[in-house]
C-alpha atoms as a PDB file:
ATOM      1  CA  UNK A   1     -18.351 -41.578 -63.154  1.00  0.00           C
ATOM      2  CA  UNK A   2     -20.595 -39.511 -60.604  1.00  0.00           C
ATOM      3  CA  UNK A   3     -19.420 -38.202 -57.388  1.00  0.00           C
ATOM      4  CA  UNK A   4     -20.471 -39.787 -54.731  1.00  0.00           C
ATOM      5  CA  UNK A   5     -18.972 -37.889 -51.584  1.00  0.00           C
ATOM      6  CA  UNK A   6     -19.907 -34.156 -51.718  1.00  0.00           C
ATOM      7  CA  UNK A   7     -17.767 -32.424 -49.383  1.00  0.00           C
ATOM      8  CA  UNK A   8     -19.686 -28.649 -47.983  1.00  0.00           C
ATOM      9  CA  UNK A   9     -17.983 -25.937 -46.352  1.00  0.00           C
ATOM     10  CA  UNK A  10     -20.590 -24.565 -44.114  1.00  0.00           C
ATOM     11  CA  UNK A  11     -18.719 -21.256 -42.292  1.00  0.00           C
ATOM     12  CA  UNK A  12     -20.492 -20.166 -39.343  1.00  0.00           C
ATOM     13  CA  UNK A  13     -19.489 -16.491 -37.994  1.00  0.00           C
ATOM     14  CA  UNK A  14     -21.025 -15.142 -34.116  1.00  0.00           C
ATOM     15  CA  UNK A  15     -23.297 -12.383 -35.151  1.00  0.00           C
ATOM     16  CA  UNK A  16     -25.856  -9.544 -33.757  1.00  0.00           C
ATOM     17  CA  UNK A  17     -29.408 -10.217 -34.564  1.00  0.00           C
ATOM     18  CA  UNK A  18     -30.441  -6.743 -33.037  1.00  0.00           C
ATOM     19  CA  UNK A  19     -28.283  -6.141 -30.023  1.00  0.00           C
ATOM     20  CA  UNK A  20     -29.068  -9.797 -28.897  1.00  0.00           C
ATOM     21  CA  UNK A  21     -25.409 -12.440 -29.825  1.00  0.00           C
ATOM     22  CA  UNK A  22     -26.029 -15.542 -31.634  1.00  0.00           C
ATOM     23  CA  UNK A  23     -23.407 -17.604 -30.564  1.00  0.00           C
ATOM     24  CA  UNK A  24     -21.307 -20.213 -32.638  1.00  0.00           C
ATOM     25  CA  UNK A  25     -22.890 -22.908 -29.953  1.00  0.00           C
ATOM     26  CA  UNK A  26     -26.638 -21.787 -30.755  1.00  0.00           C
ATOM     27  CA  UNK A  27     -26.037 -21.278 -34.735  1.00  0.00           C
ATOM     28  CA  UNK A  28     -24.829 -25.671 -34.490  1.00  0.00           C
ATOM     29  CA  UNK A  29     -27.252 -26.210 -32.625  1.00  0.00           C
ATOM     30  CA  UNK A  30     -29.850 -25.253 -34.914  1.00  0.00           C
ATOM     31  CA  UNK A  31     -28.300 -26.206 -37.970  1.00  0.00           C
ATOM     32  CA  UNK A  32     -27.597 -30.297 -36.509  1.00  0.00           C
ATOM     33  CA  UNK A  33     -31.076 -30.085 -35.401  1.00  0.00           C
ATOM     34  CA  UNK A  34     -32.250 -29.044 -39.053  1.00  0.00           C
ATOM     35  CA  UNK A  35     -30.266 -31.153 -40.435  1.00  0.00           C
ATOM     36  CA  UNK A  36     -31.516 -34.223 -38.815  1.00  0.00           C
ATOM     37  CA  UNK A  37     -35.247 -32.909 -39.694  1.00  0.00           C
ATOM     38  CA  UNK A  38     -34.473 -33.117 -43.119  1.00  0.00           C
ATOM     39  CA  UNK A  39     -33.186 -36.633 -42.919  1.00  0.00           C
ATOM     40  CA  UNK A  40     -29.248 -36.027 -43.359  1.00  0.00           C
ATOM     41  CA  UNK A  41     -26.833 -38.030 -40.911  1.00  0.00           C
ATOM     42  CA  UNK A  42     -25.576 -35.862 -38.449  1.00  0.00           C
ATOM     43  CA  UNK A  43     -22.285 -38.022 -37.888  1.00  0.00           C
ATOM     44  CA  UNK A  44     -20.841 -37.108 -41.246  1.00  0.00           C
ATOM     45  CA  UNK A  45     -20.649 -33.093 -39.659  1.00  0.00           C
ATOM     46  CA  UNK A  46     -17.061 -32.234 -38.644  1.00  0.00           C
ATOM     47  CA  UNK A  47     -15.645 -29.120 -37.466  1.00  0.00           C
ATOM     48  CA  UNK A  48     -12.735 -28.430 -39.391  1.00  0.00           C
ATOM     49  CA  UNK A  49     -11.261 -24.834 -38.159  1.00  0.00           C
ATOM     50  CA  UNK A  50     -12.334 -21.924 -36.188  1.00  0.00           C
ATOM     51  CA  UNK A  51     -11.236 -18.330 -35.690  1.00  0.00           C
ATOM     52  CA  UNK A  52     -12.181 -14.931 -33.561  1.00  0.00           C
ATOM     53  CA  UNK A  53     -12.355 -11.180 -35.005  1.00  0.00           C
ATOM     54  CA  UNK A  54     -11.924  -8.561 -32.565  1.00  0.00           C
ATOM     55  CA  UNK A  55     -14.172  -5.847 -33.944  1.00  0.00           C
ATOM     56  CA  UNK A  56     -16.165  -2.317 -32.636  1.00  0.00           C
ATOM     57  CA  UNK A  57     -19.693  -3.297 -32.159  1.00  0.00           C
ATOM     58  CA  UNK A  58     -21.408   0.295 -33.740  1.00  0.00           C
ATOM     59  CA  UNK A  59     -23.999   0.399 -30.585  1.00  0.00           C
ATOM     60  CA  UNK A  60     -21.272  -0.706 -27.959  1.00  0.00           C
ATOM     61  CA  UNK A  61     -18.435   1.635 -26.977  1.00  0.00           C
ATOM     62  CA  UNK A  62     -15.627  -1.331 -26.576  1.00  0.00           C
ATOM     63  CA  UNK A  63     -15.205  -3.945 -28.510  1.00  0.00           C
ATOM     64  CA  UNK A  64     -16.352  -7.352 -28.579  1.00  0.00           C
ATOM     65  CA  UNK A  65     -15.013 -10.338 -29.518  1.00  0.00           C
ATOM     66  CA  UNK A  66     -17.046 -12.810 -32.615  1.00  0.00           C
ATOM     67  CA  UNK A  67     -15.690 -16.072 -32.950  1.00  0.00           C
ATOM     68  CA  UNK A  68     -16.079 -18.166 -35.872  1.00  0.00           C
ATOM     69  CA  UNK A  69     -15.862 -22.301 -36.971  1.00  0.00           C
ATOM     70  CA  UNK A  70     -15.710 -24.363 -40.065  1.00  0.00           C
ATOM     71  CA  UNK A  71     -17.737 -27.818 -40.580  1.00  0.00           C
ATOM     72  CA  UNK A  72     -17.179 -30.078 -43.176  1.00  0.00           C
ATOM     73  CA  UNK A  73     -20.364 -32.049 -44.373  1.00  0.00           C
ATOM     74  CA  UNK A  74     -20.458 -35.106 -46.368  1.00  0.00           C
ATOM     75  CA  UNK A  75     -23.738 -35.699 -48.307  1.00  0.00           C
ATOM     76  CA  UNK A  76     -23.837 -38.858 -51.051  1.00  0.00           C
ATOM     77  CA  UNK A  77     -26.492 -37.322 -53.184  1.00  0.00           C
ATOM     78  CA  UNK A  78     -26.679 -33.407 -54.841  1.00  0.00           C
ATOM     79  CA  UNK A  79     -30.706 -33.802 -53.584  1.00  0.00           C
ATOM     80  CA  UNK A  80     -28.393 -33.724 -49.411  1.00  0.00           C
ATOM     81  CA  UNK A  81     -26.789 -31.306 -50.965  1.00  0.00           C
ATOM     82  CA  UNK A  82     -29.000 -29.071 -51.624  1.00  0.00           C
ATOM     83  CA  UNK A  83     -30.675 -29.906 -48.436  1.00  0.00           C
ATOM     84  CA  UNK A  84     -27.418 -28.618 -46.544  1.00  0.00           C
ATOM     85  CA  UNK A  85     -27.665 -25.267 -48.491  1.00  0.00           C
ATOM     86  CA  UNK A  86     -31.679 -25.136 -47.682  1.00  0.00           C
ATOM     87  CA  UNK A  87     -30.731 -25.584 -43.910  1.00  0.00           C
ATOM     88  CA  UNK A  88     -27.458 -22.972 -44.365  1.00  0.00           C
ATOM     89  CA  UNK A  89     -30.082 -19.760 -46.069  1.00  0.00           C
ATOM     90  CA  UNK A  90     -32.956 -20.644 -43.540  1.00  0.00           C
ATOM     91  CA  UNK A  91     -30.607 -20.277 -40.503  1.00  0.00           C
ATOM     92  CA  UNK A  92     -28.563 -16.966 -41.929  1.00  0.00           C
ATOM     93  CA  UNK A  93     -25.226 -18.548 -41.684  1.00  0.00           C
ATOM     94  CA  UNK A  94     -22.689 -16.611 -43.103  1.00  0.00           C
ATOM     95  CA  UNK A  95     -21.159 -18.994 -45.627  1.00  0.00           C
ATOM     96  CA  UNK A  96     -21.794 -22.222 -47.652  1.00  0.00           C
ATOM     97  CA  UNK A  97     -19.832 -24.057 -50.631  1.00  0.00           C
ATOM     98  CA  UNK A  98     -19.424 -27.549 -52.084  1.00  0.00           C
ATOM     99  CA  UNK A  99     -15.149 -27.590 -51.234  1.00  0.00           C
ATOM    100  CA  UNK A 100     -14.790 -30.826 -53.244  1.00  0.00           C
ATOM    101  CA  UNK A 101     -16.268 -33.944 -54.788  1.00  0.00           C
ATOM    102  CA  UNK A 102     -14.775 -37.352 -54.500  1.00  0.00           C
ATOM    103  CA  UNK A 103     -16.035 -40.877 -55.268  1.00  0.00           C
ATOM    104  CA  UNK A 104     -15.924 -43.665 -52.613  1.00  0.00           C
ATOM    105  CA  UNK A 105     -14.417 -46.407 -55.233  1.00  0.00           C
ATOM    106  CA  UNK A 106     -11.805 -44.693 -56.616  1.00  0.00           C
ATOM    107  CA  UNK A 107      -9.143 -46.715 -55.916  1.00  0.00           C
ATOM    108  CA  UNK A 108     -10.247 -49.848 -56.642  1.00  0.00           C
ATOM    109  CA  UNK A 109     -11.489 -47.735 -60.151  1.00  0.00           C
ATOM    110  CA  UNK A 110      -7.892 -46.393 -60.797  1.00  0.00           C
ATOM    111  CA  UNK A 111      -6.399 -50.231 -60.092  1.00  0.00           C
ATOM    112  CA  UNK A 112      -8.985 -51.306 -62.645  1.00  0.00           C
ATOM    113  CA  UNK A 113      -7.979 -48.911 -65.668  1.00  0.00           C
ATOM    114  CA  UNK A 114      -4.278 -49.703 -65.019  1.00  0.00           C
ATOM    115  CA  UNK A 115      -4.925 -53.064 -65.114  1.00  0.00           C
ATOM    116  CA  UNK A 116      -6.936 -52.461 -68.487  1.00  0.00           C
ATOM    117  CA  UNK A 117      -4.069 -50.498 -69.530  1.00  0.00           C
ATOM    118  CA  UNK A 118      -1.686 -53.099 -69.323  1.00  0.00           C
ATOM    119  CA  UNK A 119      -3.596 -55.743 -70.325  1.00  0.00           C
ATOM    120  CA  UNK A 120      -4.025 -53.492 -73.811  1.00  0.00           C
ATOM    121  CA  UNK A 121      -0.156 -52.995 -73.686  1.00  0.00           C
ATOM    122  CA  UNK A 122       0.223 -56.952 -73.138  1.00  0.00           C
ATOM    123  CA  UNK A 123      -2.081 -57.365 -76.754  1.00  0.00           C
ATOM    124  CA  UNK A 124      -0.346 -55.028 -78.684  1.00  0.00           C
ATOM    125  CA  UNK A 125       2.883 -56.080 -78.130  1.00  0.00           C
ATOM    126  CA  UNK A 126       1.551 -59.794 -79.133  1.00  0.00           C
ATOM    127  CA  UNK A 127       0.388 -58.453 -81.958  1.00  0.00           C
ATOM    128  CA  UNK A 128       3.761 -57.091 -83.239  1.00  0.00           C
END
């Protein structure tokens, strides 16, 4: 049985490219947009947590504040997959990972094996 839902962890951190911010807002931006290039359906993109470090920038003298988000992406296919970590290393993002695979029929694939199951139970105990 192969996978079918490929669940990717894409983490996206607010970094310094120089002493110029690349936002959270800009990094999605670019990475839907790529996304969609290479053919993927941008509907299956959710955000699923965020966060903010409060760090010393080494050229500032305060601190600054980098905030930081979670989306989940579900391909069907490892060729979207890999797609999702092409798009992930061409944009610098800070962190990508398959979280988990599922399959879409499993289920009614579970209801069929029980019902094999007892069906083999059913023989055996005719048979005694």
């Amino acid at each position: 049985m192969t996978p079918d839902e490929i669940y990717i962890s894409v983490y996206i951190l607010e970094r310094y490219e120089g002493k110029t911010k690349i936002t959270i807002d800009e990094q999605q931006t670019e990475l839907m947009k790529l996304l969609k290039e290479k053919g993927l359906d941008i509907d299956t993109i959710t955000m699923s947590g965020g966060n903010a470090l409060y760090i010393r920038i080494p050229w500032k003298a305060k601190r600054d504040v980098l905030a930081s988000a979670n989306y989940e992406v579900v391909v069907a296919t490892a060729e979207d997959a890999a797609k999702v970590f092409e798009a992930s290393y061409e944009l610098n993002l800070s962190n990508c990972r398959i979280s988990h695979v599922e399959h879409s029929k499993r289920d009614e694939l579970e209801k069929e094996v029980r019902i094999n199951t007892m069906k083999n139970a059913a023989e055996k105990a005719d048979i005694c």
